[in-house]
C-alpha atoms as a PDB file:
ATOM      1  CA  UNK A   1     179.581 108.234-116.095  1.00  0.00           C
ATOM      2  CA  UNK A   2     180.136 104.757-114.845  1.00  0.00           C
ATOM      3  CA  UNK A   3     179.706 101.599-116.908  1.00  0.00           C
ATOM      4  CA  UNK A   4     177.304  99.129-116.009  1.00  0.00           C
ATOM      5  CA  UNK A   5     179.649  96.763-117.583  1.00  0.00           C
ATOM      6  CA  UNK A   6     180.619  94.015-115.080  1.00  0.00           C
ATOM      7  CA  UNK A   7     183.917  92.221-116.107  1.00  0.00           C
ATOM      8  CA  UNK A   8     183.680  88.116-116.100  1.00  0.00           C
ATOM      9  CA  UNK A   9     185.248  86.273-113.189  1.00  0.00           C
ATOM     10  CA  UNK A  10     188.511  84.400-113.402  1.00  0.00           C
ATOM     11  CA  UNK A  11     188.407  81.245-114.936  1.00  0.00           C
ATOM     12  CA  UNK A  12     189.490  80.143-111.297  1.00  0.00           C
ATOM     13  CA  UNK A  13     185.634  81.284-109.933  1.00  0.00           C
ATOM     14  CA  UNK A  14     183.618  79.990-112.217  1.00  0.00           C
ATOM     15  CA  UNK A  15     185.303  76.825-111.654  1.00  0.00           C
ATOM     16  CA  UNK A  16     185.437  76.619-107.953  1.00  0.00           C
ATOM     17  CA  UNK A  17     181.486  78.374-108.112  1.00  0.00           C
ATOM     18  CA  UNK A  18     180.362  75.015-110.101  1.00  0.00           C
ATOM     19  CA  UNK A  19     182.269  72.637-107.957  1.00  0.00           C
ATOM     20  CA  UNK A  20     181.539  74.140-104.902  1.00  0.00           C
ATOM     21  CA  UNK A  21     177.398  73.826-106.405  1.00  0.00           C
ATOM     22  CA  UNK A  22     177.801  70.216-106.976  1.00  0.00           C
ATOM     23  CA  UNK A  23     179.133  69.684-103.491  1.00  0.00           C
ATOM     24  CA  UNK A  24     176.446  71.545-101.539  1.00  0.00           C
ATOM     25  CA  UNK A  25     173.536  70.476-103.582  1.00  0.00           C
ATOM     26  CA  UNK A  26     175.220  66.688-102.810  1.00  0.00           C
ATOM     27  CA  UNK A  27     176.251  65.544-106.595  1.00  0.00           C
ATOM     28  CA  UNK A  28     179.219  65.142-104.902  1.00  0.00           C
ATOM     29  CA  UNK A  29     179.190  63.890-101.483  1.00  0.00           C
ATOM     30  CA  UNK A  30     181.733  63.863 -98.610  1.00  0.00           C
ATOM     31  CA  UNK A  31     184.421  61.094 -99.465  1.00  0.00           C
ATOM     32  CA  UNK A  32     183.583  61.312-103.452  1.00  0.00           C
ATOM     33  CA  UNK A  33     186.973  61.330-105.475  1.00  0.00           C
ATOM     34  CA  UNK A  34     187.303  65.243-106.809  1.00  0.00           C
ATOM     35  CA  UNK A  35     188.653  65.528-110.382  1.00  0.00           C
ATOM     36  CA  UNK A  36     192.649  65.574-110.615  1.00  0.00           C
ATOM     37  CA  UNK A  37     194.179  68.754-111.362  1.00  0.00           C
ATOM     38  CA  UNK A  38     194.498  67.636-114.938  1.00  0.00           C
ATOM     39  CA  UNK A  39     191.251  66.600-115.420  1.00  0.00           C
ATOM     40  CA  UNK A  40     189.508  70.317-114.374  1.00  0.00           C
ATOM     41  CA  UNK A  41     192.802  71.777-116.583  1.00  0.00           C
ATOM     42  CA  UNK A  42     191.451  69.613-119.478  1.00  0.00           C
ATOM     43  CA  UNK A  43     187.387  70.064-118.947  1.00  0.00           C
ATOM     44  CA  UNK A  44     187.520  73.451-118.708  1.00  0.00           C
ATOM     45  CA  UNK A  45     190.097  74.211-120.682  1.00  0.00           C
ATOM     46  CA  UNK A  46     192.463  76.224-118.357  1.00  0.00           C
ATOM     47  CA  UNK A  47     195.950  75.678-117.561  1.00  0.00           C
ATOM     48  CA  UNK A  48     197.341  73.146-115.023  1.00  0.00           C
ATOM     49  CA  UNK A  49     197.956  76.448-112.839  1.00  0.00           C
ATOM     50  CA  UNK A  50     194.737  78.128-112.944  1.00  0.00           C
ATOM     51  CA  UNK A  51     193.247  74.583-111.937  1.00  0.00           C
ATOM     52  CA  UNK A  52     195.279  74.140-109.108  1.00  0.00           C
ATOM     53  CA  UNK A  53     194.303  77.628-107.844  1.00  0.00           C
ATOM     54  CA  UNK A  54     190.745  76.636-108.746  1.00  0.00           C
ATOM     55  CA  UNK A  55     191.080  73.465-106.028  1.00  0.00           C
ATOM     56  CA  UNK A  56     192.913  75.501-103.320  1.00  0.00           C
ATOM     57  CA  UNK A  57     189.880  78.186-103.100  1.00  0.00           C
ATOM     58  CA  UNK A  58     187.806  75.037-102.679  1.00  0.00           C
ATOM     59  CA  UNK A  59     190.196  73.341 -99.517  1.00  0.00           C
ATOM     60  CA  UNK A  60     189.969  76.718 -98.291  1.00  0.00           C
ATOM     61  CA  UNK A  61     186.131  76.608 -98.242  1.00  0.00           C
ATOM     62  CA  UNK A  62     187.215  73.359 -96.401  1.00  0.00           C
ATOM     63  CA  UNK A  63     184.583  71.536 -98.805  1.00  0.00           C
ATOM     64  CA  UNK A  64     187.925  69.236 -99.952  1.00  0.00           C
ATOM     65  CA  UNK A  65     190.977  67.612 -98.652  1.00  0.00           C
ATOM     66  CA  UNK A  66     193.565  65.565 -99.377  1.00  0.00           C
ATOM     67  CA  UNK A  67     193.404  62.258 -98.646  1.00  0.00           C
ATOM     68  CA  UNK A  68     196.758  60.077 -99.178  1.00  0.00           C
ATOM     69  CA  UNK A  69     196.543  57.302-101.727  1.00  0.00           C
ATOM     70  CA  UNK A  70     192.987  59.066-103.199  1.00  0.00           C
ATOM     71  CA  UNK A  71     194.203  62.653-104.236  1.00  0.00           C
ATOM     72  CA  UNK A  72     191.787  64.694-103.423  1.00  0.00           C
ATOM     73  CA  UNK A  73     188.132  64.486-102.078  1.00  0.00           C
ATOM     74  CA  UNK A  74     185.259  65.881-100.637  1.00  0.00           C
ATOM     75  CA  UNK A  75     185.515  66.465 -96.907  1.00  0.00           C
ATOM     76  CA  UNK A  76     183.474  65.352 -94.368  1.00  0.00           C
ATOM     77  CA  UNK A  77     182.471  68.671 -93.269  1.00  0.00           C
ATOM     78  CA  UNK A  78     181.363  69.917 -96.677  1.00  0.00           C
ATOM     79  CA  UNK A  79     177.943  68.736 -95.838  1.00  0.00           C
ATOM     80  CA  UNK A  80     178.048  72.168 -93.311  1.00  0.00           C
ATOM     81  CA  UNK A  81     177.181  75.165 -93.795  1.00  0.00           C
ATOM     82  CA  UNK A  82     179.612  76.520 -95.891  1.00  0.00           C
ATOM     83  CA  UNK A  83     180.892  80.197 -97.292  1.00  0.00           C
ATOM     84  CA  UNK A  84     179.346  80.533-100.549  1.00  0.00           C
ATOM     85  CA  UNK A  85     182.089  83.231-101.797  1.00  0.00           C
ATOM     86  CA  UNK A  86     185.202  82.484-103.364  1.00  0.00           C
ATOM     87  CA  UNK A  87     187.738  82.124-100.535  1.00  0.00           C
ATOM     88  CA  UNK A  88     190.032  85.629-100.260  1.00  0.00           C
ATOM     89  CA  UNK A  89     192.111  84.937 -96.855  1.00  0.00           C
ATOM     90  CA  UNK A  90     194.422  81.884 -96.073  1.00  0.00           C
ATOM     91  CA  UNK A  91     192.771  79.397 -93.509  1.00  0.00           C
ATOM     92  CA  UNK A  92     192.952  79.340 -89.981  1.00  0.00           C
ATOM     93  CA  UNK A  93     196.783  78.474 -89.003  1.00  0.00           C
ATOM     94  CA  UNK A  94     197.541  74.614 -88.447  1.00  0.00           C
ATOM     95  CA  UNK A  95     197.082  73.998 -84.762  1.00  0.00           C
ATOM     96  CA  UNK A  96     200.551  73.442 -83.010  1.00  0.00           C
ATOM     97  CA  UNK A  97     202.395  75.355 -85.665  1.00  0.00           C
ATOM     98  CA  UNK A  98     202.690  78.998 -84.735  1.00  0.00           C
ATOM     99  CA  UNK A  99     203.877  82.039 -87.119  1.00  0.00           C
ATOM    100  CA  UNK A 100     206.816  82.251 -84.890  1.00  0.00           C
ATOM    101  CA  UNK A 101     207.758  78.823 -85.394  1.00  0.00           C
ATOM    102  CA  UNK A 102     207.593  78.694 -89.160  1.00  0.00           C
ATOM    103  CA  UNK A 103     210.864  77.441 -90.651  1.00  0.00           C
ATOM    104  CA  UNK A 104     212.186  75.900 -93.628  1.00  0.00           C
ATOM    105  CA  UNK A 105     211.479  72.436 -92.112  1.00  0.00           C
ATOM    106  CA  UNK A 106     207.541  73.026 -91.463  1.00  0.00           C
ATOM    107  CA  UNK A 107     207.416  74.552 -95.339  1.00  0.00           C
ATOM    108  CA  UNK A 108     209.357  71.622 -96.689  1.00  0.00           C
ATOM    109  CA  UNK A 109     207.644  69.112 -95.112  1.00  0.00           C
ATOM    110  CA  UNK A 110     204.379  70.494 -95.649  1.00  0.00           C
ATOM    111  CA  UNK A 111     204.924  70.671 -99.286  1.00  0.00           C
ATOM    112  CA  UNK A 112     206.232  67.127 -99.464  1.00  0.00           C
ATOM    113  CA  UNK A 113     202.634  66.201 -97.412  1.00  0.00           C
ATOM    114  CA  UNK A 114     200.942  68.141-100.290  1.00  0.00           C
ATOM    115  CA  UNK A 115     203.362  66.173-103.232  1.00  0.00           C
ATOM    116  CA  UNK A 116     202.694  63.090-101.730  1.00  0.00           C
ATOM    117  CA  UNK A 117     198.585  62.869-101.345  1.00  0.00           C
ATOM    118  CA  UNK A 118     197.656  65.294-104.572  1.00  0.00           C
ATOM    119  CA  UNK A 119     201.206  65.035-106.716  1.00  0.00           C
ATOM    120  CA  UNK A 120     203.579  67.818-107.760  1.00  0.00           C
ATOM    121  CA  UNK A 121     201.537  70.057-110.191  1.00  0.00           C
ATOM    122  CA  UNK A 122     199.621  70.544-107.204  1.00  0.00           C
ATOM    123  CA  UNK A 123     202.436  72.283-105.086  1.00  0.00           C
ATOM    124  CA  UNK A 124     202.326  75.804-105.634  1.00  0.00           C
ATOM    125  CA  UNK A 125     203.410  78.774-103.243  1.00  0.00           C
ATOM    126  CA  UNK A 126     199.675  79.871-102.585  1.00  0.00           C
ATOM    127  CA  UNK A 127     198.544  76.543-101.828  1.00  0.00           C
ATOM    128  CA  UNK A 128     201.425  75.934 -99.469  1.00  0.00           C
ATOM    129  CA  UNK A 129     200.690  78.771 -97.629  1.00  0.00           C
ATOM    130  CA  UNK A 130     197.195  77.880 -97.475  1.00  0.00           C
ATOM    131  CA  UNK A 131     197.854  74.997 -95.939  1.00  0.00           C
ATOM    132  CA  UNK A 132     200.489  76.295 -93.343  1.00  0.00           C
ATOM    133  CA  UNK A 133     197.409  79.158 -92.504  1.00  0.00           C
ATOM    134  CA  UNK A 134     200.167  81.700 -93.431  1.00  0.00           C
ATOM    135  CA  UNK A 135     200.766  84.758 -96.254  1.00  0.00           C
ATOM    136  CA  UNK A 136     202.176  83.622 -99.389  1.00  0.00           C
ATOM    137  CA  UNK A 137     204.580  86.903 -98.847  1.00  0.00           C
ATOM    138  CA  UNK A 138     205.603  84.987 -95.781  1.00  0.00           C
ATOM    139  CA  UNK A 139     206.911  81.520 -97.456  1.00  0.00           C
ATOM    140  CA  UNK A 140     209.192  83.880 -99.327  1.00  0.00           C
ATOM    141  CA  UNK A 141     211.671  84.229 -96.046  1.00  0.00           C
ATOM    142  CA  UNK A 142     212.241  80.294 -96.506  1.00  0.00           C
ATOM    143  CA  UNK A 143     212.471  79.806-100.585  1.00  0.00           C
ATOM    144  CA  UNK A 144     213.032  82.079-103.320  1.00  0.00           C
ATOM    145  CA  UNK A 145     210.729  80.659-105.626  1.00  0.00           C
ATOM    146  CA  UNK A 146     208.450  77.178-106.539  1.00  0.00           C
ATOM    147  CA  UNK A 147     211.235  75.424-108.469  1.00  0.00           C
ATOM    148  CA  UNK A 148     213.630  76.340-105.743  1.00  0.00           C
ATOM    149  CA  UNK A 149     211.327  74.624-103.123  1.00  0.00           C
ATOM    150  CA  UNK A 150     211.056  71.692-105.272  1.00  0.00           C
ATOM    151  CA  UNK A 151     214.696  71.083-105.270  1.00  0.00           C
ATOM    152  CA  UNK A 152     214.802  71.293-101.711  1.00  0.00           C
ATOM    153  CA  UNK A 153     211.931  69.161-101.235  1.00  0.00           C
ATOM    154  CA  UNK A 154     214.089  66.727-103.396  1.00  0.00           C
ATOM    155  CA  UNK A 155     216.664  67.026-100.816  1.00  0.00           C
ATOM    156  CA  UNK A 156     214.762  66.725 -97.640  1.00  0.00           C
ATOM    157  CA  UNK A 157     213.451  63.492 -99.150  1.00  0.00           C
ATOM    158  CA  UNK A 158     216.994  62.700-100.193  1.00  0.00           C
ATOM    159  CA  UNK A 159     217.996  62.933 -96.513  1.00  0.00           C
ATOM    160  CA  UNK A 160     215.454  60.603 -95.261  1.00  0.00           C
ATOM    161  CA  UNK A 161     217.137  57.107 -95.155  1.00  0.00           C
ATOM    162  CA  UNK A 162     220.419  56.042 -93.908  1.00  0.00           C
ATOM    163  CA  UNK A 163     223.544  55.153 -95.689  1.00  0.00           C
ATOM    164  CA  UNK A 164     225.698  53.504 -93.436  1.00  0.00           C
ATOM    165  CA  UNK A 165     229.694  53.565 -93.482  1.00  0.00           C
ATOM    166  CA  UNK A 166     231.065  52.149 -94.875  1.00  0.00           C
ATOM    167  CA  UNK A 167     228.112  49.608 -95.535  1.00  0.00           C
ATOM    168  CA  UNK A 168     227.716  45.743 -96.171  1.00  0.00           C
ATOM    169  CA  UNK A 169     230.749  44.197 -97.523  1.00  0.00           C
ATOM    170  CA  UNK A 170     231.372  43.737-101.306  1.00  0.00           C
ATOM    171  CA  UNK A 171     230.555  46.361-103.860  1.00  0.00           C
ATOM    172  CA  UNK A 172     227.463  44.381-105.186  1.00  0.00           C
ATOM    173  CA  UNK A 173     225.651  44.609-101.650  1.00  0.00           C
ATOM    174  CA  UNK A 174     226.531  47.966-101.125  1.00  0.00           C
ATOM    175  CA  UNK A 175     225.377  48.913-104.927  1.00  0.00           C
ATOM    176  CA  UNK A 176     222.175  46.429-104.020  1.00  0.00           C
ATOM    177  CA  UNK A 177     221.498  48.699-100.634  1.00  0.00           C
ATOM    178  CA  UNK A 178     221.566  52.116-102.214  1.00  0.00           C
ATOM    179  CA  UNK A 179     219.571  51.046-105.325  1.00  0.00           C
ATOM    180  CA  UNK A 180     216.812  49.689-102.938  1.00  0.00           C
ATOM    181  CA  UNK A 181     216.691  52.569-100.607  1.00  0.00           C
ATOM    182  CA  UNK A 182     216.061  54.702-103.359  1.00  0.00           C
ATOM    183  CA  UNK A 183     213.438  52.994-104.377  1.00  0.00           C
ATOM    184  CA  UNK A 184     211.798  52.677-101.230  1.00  0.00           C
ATOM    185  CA  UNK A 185     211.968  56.647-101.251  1.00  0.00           C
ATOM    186  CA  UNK A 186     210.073  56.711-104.428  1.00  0.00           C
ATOM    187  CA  UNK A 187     207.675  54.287-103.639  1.00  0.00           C
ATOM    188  CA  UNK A 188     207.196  56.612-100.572  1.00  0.00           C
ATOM    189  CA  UNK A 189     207.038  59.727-102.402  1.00  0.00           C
ATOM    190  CA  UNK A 190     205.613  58.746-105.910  1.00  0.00           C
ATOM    191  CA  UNK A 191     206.535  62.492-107.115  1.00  0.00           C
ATOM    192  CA  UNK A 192     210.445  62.170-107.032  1.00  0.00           C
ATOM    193  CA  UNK A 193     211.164  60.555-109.923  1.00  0.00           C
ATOM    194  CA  UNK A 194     209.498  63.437-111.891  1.00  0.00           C
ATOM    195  CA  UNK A 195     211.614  65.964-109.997  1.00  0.00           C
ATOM    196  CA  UNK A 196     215.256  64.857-110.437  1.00  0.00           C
ATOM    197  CA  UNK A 197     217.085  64.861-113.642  1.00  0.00           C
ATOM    198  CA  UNK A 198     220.187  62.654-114.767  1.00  0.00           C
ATOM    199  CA  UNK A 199     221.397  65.158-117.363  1.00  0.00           C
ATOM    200  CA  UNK A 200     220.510  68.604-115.440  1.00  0.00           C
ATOM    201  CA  UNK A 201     221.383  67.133-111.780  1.00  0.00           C
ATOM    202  CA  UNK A 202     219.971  69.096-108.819  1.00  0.00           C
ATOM    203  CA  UNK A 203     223.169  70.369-106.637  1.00  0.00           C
ATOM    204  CA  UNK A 204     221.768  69.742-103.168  1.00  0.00           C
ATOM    205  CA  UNK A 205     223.722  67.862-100.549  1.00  0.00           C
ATOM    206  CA  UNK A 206     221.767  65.081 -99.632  1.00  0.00           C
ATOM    207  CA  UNK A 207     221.275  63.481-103.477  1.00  0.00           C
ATOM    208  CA  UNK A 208     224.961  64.264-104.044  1.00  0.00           C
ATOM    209  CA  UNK A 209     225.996  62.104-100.745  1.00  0.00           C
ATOM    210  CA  UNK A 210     223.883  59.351-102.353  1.00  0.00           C
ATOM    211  CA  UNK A 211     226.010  59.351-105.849  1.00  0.00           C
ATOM    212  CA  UNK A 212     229.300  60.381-103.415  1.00  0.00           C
ATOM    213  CA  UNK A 213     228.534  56.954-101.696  1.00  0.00           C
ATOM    214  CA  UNK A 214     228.070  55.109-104.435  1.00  0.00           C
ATOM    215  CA  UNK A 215     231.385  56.471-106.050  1.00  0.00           C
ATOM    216  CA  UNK A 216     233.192  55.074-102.766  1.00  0.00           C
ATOM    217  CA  UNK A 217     231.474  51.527-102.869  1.00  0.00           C
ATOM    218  CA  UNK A 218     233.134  50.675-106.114  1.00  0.00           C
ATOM    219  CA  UNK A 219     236.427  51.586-104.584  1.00  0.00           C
ATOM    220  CA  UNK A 220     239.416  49.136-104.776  1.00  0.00           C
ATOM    221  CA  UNK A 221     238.004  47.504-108.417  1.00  0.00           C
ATOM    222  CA  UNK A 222     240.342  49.660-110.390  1.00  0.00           C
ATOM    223  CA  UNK A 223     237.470  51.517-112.385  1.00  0.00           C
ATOM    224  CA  UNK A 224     238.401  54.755-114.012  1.00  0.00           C
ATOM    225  CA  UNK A 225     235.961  57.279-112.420  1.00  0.00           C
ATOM    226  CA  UNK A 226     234.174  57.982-115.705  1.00  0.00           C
ATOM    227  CA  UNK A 227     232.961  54.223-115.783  1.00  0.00           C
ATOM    228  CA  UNK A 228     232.254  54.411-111.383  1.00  0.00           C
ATOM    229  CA  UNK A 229     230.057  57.884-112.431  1.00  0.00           C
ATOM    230  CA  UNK A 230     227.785  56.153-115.448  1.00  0.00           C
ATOM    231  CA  UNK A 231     227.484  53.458-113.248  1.00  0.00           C
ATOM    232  CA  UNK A 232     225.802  55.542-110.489  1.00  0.00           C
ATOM    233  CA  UNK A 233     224.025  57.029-113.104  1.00  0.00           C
ATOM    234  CA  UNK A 234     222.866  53.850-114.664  1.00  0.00           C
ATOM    235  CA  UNK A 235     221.244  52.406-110.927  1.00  0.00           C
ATOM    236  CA  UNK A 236     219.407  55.929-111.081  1.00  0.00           C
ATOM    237  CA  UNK A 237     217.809  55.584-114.075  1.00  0.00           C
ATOM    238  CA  UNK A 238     217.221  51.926-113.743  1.00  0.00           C
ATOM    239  CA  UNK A 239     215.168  52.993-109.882  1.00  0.00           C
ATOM    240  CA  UNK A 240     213.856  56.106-111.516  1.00  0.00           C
ATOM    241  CA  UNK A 241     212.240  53.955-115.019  1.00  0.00           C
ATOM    242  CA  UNK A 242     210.482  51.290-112.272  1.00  0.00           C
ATOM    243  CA  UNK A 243     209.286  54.234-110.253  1.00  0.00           C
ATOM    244  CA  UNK A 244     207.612  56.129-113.099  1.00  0.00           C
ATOM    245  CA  UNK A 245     205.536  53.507-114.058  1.00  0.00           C
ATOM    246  CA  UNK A 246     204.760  53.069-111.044  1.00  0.00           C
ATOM    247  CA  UNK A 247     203.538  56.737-110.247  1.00  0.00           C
ATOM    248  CA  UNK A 248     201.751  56.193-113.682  1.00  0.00           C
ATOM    249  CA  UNK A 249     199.633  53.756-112.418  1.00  0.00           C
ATOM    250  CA  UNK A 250     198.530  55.148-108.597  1.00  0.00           C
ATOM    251  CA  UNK A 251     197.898  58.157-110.914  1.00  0.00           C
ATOM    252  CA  UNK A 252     195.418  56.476-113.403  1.00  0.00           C
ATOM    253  CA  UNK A 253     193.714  54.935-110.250  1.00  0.00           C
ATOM    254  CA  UNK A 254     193.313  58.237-109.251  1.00  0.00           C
ATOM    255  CA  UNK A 255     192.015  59.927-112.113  1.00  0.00           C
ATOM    256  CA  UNK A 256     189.881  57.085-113.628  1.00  0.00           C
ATOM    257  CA  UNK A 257     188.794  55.455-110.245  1.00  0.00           C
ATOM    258  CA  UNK A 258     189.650  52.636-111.844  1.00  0.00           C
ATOM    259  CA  UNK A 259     192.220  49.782-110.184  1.00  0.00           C
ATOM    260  CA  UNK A 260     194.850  47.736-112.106  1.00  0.00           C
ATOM    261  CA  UNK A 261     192.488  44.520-112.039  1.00  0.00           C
ATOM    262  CA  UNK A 262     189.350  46.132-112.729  1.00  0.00           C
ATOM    263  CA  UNK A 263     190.908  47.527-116.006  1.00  0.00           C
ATOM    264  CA  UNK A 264     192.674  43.942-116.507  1.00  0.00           C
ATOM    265  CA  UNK A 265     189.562  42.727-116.096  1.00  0.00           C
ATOM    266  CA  UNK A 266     187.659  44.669-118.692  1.00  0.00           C
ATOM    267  CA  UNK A 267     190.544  44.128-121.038  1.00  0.00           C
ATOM    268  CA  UNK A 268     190.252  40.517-120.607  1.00  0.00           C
ATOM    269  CA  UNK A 269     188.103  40.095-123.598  1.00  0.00           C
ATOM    270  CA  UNK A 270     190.224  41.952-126.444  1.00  0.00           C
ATOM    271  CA  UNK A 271     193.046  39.805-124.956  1.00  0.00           C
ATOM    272  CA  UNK A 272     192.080  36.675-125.120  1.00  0.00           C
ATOM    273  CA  UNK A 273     190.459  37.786-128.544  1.00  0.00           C
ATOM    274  CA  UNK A 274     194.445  37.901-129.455  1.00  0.00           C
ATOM    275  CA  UNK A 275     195.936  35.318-127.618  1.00  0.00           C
ATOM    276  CA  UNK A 276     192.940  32.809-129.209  1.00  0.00           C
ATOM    277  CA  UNK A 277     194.699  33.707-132.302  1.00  0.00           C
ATOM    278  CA  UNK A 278     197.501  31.762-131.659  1.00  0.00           C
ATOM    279  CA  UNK A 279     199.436  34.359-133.355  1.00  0.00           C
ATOM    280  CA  UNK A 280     201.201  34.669-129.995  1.00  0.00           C
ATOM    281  CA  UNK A 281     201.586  31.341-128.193  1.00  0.00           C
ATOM    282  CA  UNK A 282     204.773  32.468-125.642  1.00  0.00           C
ATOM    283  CA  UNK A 283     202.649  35.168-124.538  1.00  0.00           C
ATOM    284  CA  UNK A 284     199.773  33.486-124.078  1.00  0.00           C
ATOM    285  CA  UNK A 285     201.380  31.357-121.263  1.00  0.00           C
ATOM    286  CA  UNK A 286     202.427  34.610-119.384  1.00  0.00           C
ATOM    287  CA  UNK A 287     200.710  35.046-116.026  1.00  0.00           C
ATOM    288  CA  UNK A 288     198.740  38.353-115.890  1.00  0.00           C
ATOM    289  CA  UNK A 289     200.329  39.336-112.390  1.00  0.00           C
ATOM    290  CA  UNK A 290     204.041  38.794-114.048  1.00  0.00           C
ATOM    291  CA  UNK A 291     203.116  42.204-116.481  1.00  0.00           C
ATOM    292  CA  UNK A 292     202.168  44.085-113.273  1.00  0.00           C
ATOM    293  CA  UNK A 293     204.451  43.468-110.541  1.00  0.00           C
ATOM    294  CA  UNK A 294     207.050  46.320-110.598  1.00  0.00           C
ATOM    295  CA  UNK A 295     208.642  45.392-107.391  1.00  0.00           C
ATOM    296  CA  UNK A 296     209.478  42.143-109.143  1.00  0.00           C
ATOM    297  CA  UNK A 297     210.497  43.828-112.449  1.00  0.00           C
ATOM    298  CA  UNK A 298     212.604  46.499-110.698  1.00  0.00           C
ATOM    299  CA  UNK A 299     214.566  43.338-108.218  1.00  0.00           C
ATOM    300  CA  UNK A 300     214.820  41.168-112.159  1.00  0.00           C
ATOM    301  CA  UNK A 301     216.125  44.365-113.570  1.00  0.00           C
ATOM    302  CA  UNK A 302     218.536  45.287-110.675  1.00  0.00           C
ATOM    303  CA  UNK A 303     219.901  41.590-110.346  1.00  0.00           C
ATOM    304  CA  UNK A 304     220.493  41.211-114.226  1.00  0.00           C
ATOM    305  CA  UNK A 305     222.406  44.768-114.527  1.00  0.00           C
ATOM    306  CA  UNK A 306     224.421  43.822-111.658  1.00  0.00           C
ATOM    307  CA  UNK A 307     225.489  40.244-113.264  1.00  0.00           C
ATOM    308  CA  UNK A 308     226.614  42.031-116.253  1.00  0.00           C
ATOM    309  CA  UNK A 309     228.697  44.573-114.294  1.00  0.00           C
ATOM    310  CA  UNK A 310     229.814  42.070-112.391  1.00  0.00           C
ATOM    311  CA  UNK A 311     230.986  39.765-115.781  1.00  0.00           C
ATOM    312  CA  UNK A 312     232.881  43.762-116.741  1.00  0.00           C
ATOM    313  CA  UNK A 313     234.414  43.873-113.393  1.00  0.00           C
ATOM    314  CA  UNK A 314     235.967  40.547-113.225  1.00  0.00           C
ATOM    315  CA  UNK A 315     237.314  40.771-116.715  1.00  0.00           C
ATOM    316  CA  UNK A 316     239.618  43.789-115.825  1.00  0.00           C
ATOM    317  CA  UNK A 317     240.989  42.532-113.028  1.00  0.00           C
ATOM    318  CA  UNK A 318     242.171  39.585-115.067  1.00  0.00           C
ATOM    319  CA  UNK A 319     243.577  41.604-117.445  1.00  0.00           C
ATOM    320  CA  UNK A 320     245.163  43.139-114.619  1.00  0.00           C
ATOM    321  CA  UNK A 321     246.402  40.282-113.008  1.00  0.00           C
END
């Protein structure tokens, strides 16, 4: 005899089934800002993976998309008739991309496109296929696994601007060139910083040319290569600590829909509540734009690291001389 027992849905449903109600009832209309990844992990109490399998059923409803610089929203077409079942099949195959011509450049680059409108926790191998209108069995022919794809979506990205040789003359302008390319690539790809790792390094060839050419631009200054190594290490960290902040604050934008000067703004009154005090007169005088200008804050702390190496360098070669 059969029970009439029915077993619950997935978490996964009965999220995308109450999302997907607010969009075609028009709660949320086409353009809205969807809730991050960590926000539906938090509300409904699921884990980060279960919510990013929750917003894939819904892009492959095509009621959202990503949209770079937003995350994710509702998409213009949602106001369509749309499936009302929980999506089962991978989306119609990008146009211009077909199954014989997936390779690991279209899956790399495609998961980059993915890291860099919705961030990493929203990279997965099911959403990737998804979006490439493929099998998940078939991305397996191109990585082994997630964390392998992340590493070599570290070194596509790695590969992406030009180191000349041998480079501007003088060690400083060839230690100021690499620093500031890789900071353009994180600005570009607000992600990377969170993927790469000074103490477990990621052995692909493209981030080891970048620490391999900054290993040859302190050539000829009579550096032991354990100080040239921490001091390739040291420009990392120095790009990556600018760049998280950074991603830390496109990602509260994101999440809260709130910009840096709105919340400056609403802050303005517990501030001056402090700096009327006159508890703290320097920082009173302190321009609010100073605070939040990490392009300025990462060229100030680039400038001052490299006077101090500088003041190390010039010191041994006296003592050489």
């Amino acid at each position: 005899m059969q029970s009439s027992t029915r077993r619950p849905d997935p978490p996964y449903r009965r999220i995308v089934a109450e999302l997907r109600a607010r969009i075609l009832t028009g709660d949320l209309r086409p353009g809205d800002r969807m809730p991050s990844i960590r926000q539906i992990a938090q509300r409904w109490g699921v884990a980060v993976a279960t919510a990013t399998k929750a917003m894939a059923a819904l892009r492959d409803e095509g009621l959202v998309e990503a949209k770079v610089g937003a995350g994710t929203v509702v998409s213009a077409r949602a106001g369509q008739k749309q499936p009302v079942g929980p999506a089962t099949s991978p989306r119609p195959r990008q146009a211009g991309v077909p199954r014989q011509a997936l390779n690991r450049e279209h899956v790399l680059r495609a998961a980059i496109a993915i890291a860099d409108a919705e961030g990493l926790d929203a990279v997965s191998m099911r959403r990737l296929a998804a979006e490439l209108g493929v099998g998940p069995m078939s991305l397996y022919r191109h990585v082994a696994n997630r964390d392998e794809l992340v590493t070599q979506m570290v070194d596509e990205v790695f590969g992406e601007p030009e180191l000349p040789v041998p480079g501007p003359e003088g060690w400083r302008a060839k230690l100021e060139l690499i620093s500031r390319r890789q900071w353009e690539l994180c600005r570009r790809h607000l992600w990377l910083p969170r993927a790469v790792s000074l103490t477990r390094p990621l052995l692909v060839p493209n981030m080891m040319a970048h620490t391999e050419w900054t290993l040859r631009a302190l050539d000829g200054l009579g550096l032991p290569m354990t100080t040239r190594i921490r001091e390739a290490l040291t420009l990392h960290a120095l790009v990556v600590t600018a760049a998280l902040s950074m991603a830390d604050e496109v990602e509260a934008e994101q999440e809260t829909g709130v910009t840096l000067d709105r919340w400056r703004l609403a802050q303005r009154k517990r501030a001056d509540e402090l700096l009327d005090t006159r508890r703290f007169p320097l920082l009173a005088t302190i321009p609010e734009e100073t605070v939040s200008d990490l392009d300025g804050l990462f060229e100030y702390s680039l400038a001052r690291h490299l006077d101090g190496f500088a003041v190390m360098v010039e010191g041994r070669s006296r003592t050489r001389s």
